[in-house]
PDB file of N, CA and C in Angstrom:
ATOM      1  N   UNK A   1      89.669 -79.374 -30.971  1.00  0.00           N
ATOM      2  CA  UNK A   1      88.997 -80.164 -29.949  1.00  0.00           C
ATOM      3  C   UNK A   1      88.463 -79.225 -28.874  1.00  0.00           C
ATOM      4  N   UNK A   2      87.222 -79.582 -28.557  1.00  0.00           N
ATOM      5  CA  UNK A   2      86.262 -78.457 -27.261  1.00  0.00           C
ATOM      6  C   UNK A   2      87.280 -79.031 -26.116  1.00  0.00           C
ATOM      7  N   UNK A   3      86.851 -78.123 -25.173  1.00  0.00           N
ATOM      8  CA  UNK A   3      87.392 -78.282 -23.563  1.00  0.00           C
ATOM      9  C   UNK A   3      86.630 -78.459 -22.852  1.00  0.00           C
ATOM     10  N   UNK A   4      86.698 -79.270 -21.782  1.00  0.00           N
ATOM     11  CA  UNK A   4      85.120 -79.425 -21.157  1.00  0.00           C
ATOM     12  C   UNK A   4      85.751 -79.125 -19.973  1.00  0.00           C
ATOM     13  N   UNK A   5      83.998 -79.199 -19.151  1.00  0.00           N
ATOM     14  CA  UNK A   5      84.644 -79.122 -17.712  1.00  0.00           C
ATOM     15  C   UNK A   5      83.452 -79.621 -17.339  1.00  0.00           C
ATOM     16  N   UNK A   6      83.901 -80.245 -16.041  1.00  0.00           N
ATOM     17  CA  UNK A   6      82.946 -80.993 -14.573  1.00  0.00           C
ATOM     18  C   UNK A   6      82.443 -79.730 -14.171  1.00  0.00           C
ATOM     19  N   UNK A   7      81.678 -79.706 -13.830  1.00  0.00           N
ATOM     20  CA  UNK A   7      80.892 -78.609 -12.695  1.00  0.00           C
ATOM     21  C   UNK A   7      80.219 -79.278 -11.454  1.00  0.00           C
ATOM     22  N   UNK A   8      80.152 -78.386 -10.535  1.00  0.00           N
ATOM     23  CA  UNK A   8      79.789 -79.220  -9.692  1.00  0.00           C
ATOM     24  C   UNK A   8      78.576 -78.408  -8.540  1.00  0.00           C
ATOM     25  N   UNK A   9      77.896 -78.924  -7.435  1.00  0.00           N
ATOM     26  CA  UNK A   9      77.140 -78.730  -6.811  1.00  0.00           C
ATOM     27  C   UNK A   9      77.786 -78.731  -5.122  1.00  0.00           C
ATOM     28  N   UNK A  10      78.864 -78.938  -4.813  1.00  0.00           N
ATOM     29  CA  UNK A  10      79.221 -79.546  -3.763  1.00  0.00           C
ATOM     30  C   UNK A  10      79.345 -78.636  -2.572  1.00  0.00           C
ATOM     31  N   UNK A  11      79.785 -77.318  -2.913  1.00  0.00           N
ATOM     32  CA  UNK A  11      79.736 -76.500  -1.748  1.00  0.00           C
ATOM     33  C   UNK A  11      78.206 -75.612  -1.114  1.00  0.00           C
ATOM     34  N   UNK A  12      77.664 -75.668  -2.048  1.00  0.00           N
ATOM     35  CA  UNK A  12      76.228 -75.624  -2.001  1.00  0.00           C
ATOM     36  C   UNK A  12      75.347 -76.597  -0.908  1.00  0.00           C
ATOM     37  N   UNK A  13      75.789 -77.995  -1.487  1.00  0.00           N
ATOM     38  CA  UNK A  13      75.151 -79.485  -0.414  1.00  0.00           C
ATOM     39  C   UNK A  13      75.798 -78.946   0.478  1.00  0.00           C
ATOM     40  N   UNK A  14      77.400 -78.964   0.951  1.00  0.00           N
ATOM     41  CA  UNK A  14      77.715 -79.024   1.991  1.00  0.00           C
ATOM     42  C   UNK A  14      76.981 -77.768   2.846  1.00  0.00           C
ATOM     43  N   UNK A  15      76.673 -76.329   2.496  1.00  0.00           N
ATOM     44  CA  UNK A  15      76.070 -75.558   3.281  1.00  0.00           C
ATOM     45  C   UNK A  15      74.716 -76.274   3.780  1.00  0.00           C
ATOM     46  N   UNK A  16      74.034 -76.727   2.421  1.00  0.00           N
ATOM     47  CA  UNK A  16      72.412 -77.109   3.316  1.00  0.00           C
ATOM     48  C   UNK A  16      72.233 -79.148   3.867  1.00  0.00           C
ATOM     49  N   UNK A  17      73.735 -79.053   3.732  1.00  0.00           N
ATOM     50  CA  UNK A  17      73.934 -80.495   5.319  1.00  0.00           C
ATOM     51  C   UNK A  17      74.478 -79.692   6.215  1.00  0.00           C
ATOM     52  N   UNK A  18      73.318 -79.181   7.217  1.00  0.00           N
ATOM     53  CA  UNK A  18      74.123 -78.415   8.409  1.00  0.00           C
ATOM     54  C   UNK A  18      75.546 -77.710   7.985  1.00  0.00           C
ATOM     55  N   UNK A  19      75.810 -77.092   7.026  1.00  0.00           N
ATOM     56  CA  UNK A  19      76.910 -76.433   6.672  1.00  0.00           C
ATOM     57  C   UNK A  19      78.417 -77.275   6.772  1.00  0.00           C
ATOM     58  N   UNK A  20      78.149 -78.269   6.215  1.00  0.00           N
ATOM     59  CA  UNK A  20      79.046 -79.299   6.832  1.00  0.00           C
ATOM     60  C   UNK A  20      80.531 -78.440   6.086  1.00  0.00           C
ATOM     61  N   UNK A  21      81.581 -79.093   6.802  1.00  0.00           N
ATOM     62  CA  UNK A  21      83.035 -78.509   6.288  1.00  0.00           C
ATOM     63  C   UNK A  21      83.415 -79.499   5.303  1.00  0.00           C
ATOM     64  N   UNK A  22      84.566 -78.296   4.956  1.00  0.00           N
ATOM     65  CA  UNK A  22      85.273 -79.627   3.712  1.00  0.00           C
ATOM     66  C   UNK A  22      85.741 -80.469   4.526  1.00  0.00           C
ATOM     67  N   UNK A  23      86.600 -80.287   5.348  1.00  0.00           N
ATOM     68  CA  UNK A  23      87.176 -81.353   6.560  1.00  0.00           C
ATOM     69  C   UNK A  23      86.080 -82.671   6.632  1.00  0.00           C
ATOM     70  N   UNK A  24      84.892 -82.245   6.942  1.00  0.00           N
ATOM     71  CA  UNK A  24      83.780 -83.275   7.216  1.00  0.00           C
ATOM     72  C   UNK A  24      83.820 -84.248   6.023  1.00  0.00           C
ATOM     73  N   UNK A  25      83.807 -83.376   4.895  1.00  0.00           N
ATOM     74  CA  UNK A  25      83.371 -84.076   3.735  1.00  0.00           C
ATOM     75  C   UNK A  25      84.469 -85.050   3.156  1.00  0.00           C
ATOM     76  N   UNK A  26      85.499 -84.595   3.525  1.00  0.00           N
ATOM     77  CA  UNK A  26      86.965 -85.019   3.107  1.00  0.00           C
ATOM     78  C   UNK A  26      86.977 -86.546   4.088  1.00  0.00           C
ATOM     79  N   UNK A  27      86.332 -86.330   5.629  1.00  0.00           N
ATOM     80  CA  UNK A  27      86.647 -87.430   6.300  1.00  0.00           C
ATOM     81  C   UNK A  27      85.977 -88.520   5.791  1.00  0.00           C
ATOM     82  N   UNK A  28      84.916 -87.906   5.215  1.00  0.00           N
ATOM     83  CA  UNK A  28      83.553 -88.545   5.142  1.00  0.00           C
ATOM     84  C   UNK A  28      83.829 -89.502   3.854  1.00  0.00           C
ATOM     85  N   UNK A  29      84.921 -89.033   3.094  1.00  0.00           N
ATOM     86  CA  UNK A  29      84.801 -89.547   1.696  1.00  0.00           C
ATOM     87  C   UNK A  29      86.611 -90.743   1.637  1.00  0.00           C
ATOM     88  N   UNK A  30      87.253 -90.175   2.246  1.00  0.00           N
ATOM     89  CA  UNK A  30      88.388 -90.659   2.233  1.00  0.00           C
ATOM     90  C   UNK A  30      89.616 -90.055   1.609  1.00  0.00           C
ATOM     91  N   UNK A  31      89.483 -88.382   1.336  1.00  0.00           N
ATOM     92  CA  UNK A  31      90.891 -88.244   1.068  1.00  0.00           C
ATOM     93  C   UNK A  31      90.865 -86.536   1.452  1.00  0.00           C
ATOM     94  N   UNK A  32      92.041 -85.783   1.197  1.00  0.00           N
ATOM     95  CA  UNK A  32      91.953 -84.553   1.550  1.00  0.00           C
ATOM     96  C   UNK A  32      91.364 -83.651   1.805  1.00  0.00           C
ATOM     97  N   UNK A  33      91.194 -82.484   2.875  1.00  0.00           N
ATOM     98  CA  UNK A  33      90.676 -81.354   2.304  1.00  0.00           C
ATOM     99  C   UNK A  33      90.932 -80.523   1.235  1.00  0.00           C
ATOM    100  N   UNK A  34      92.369 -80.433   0.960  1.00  0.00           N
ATOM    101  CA  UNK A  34      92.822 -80.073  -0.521  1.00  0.00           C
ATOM    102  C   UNK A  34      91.899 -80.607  -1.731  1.00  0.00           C
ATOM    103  N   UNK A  35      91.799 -81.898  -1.373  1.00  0.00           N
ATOM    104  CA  UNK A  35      91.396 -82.190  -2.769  1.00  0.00           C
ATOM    105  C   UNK A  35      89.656 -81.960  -2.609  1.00  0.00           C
ATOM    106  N   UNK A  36      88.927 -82.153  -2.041  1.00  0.00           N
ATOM    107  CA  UNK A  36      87.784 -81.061  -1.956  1.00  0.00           C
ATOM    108  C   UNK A  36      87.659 -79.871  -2.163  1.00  0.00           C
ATOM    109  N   UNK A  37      88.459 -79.171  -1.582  1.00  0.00           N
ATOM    110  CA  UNK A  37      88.948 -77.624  -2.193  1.00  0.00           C
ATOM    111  C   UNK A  37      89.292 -77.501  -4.036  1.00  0.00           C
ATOM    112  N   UNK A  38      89.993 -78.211  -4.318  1.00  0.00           N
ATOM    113  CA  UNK A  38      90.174 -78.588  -5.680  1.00  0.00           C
ATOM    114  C   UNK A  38      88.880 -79.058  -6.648  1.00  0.00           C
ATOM    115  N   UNK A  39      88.363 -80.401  -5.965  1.00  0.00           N
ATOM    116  CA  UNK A  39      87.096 -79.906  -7.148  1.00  0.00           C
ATOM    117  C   UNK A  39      86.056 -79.086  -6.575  1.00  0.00           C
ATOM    118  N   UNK A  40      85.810 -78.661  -5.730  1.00  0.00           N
ATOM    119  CA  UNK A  40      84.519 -77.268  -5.423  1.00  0.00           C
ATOM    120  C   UNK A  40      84.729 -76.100  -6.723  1.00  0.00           C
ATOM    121  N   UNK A  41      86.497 -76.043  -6.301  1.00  0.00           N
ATOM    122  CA  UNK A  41      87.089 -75.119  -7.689  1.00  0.00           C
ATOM    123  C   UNK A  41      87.414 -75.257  -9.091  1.00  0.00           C
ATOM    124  N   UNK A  42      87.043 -76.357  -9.481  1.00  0.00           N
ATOM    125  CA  UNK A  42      86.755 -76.955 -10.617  1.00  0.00           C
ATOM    126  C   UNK A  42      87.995 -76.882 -11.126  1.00  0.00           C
ATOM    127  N   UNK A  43      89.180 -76.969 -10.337  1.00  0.00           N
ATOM    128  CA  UNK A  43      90.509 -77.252 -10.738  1.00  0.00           C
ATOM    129  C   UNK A  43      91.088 -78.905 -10.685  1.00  0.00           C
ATOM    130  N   UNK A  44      90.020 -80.013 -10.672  1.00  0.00           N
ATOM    131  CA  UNK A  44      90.502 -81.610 -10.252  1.00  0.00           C
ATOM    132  C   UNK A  44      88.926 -81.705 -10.392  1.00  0.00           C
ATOM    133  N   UNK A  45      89.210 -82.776 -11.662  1.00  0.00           N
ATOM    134  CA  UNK A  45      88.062 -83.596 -11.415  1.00  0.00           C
ATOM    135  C   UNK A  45      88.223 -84.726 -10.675  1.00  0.00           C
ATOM    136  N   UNK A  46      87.046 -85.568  -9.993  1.00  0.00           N
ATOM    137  CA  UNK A  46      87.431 -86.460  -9.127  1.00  0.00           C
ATOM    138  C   UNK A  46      87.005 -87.969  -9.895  1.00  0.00           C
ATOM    139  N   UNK A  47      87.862 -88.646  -9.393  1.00  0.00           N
ATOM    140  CA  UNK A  47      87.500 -89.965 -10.101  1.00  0.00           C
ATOM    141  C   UNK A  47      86.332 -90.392 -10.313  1.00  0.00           C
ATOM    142  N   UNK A  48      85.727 -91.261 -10.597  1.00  0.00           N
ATOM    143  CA  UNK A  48      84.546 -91.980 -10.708  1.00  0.00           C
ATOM    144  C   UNK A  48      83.708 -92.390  -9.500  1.00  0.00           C
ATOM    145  N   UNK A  49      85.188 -93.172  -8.276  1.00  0.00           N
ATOM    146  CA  UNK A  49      84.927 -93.724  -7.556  1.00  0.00           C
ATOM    147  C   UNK A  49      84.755 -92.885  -6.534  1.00  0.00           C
ATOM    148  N   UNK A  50      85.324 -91.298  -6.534  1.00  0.00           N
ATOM    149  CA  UNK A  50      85.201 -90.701  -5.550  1.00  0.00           C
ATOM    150  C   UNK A  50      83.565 -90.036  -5.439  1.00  0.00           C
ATOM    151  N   UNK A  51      83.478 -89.848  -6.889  1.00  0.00           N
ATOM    152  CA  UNK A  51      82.352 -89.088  -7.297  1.00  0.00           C
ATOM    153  C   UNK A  51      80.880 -89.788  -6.673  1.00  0.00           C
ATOM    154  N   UNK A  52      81.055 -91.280  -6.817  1.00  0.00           N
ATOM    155  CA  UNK A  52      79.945 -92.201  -6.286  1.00  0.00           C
ATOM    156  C   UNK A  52      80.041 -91.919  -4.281  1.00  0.00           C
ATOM    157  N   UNK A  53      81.177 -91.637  -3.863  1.00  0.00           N
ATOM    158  CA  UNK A  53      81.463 -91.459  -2.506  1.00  0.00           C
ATOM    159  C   UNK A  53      81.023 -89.817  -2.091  1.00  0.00           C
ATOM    160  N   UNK A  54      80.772 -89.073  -3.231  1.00  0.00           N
ATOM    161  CA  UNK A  54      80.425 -88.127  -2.646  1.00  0.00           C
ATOM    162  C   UNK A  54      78.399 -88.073  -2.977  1.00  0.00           C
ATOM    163  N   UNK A  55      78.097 -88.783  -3.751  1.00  0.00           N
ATOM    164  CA  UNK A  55      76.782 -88.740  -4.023  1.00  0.00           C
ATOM    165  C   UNK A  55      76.534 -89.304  -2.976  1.00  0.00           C
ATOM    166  N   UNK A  56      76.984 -90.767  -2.416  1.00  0.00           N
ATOM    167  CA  UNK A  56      76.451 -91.490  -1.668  1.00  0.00           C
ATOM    168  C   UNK A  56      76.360 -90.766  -0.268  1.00  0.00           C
ATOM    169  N   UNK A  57      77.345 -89.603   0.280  1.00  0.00           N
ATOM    170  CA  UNK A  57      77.284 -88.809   1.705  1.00  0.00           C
ATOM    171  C   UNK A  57      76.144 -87.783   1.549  1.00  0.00           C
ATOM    172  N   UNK A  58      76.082 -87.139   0.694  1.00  0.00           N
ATOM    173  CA  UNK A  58      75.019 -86.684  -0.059  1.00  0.00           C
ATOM    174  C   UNK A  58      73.415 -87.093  -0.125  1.00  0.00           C
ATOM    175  N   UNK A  59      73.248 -88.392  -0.047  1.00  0.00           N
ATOM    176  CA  UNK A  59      71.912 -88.867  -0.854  1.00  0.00           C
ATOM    177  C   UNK A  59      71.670 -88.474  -1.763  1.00  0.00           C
ATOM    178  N   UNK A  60      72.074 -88.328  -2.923  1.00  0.00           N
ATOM    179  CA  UNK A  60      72.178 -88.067  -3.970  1.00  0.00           C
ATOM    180  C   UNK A  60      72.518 -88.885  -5.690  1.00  0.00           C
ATOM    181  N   UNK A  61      71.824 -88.893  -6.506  1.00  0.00           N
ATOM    182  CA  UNK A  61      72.455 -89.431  -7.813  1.00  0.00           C
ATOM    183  C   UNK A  61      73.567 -88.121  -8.127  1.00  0.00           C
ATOM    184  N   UNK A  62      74.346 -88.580  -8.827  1.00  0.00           N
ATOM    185  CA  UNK A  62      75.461 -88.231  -9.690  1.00  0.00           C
ATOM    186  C   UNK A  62      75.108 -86.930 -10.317  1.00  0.00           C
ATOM    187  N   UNK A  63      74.092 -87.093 -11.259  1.00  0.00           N
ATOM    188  CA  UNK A  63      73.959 -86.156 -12.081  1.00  0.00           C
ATOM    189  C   UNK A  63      73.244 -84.767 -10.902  1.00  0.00           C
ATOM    190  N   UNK A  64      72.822 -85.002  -9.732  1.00  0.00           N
ATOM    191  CA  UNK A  64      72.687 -83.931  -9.168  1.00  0.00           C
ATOM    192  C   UNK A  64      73.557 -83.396  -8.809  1.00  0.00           C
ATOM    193  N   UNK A  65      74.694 -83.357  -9.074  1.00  0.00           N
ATOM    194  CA  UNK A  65      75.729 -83.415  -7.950  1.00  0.00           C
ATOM    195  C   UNK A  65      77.023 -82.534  -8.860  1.00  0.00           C
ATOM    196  N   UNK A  66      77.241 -83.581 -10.044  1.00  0.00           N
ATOM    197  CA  UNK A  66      78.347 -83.216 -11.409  1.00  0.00           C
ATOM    198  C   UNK A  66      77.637 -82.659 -12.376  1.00  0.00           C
ATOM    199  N   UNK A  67      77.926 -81.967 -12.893  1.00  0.00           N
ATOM    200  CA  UNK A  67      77.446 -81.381 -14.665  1.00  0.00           C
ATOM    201  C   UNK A  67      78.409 -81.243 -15.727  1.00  0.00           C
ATOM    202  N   UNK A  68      78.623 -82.176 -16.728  1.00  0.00           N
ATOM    203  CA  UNK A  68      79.432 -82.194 -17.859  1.00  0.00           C
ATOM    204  C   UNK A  68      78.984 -81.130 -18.779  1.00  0.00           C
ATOM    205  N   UNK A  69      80.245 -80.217 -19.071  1.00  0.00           N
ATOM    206  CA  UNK A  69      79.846 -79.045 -20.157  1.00  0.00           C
ATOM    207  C   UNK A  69      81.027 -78.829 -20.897  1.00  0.00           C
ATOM    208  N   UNK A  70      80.578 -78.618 -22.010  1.00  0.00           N
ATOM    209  CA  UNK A  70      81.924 -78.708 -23.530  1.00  0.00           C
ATOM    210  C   UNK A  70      81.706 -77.119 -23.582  1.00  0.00           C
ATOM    211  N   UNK A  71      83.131 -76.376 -23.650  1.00  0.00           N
ATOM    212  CA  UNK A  71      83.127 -74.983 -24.120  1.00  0.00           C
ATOM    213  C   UNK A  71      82.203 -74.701 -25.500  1.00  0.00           C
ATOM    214  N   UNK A  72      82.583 -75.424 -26.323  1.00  0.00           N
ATOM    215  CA  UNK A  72      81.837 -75.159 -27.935  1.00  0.00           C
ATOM    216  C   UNK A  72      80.330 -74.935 -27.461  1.00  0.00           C
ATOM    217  N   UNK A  73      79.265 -75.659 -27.228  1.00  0.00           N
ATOM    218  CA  UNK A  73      78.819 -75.624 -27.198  1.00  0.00           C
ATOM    219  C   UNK A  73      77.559 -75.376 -25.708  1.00  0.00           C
ATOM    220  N   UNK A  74      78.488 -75.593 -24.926  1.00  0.00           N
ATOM    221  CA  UNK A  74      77.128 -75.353 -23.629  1.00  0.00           C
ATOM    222  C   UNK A  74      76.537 -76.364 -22.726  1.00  0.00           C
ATOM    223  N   UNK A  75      76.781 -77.754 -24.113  1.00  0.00           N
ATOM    224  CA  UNK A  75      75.751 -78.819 -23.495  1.00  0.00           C
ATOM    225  C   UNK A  75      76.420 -80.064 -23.223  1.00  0.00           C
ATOM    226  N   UNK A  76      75.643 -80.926 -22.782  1.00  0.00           N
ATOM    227  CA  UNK A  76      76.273 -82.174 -22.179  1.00  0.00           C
ATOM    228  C   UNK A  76      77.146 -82.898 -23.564  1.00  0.00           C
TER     229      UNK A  76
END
C-alpha cells in the first residue's frame, strides 16, 4: 500500500496576509498554535472541517491551499 501525504500552502498564505502568525491563524480558526505548527509540518493532517476553516480565513478553495500526493507515484 502507497503512503500519502497532505501538503500544504499555509505558511506561505500566512506570510503574504500581512505575515500573519500562527497564533493569528490558530485564533482565527479555532484551535492551537501547536496544531498549526503540526500541519505547516506535514506532521497532522487537519480534518475536513478545519481545512474548510482555513480556506475560508484565506479566501481561498481547498485545493489551493491542500495537495494530495501518494509516494508511488507523485500524483493525486
Amino acid at each position: 500500500m502507497s503512503k500519502c501525504r497532505i501538503n500544504n500552502e499555509i505558511r506561505k498564505l500566512r506570510f503574504l496576509s500581512n505575515e500573519m502568525t500562527q497564533q493569528e491563524l490558530a485564533d482565527r480558526t479555532g484551535v492551537t498554535r501547536q496544531t498549526i505548527v503540526a500541519i505547516e509540518n506535514g506532521k497532522y493532517s487537519p480534518t475536513l472541517e478545519l481545512a474548510f476553516r482555513i480556506a475560508e480565513v484565506f479566501k481561498l478553495p481547498l485545493e489551493d491551499i491542500f495537495t494530495y500526493q501518494t509516494d508511488d507515484d507523485g500524483k493525486k
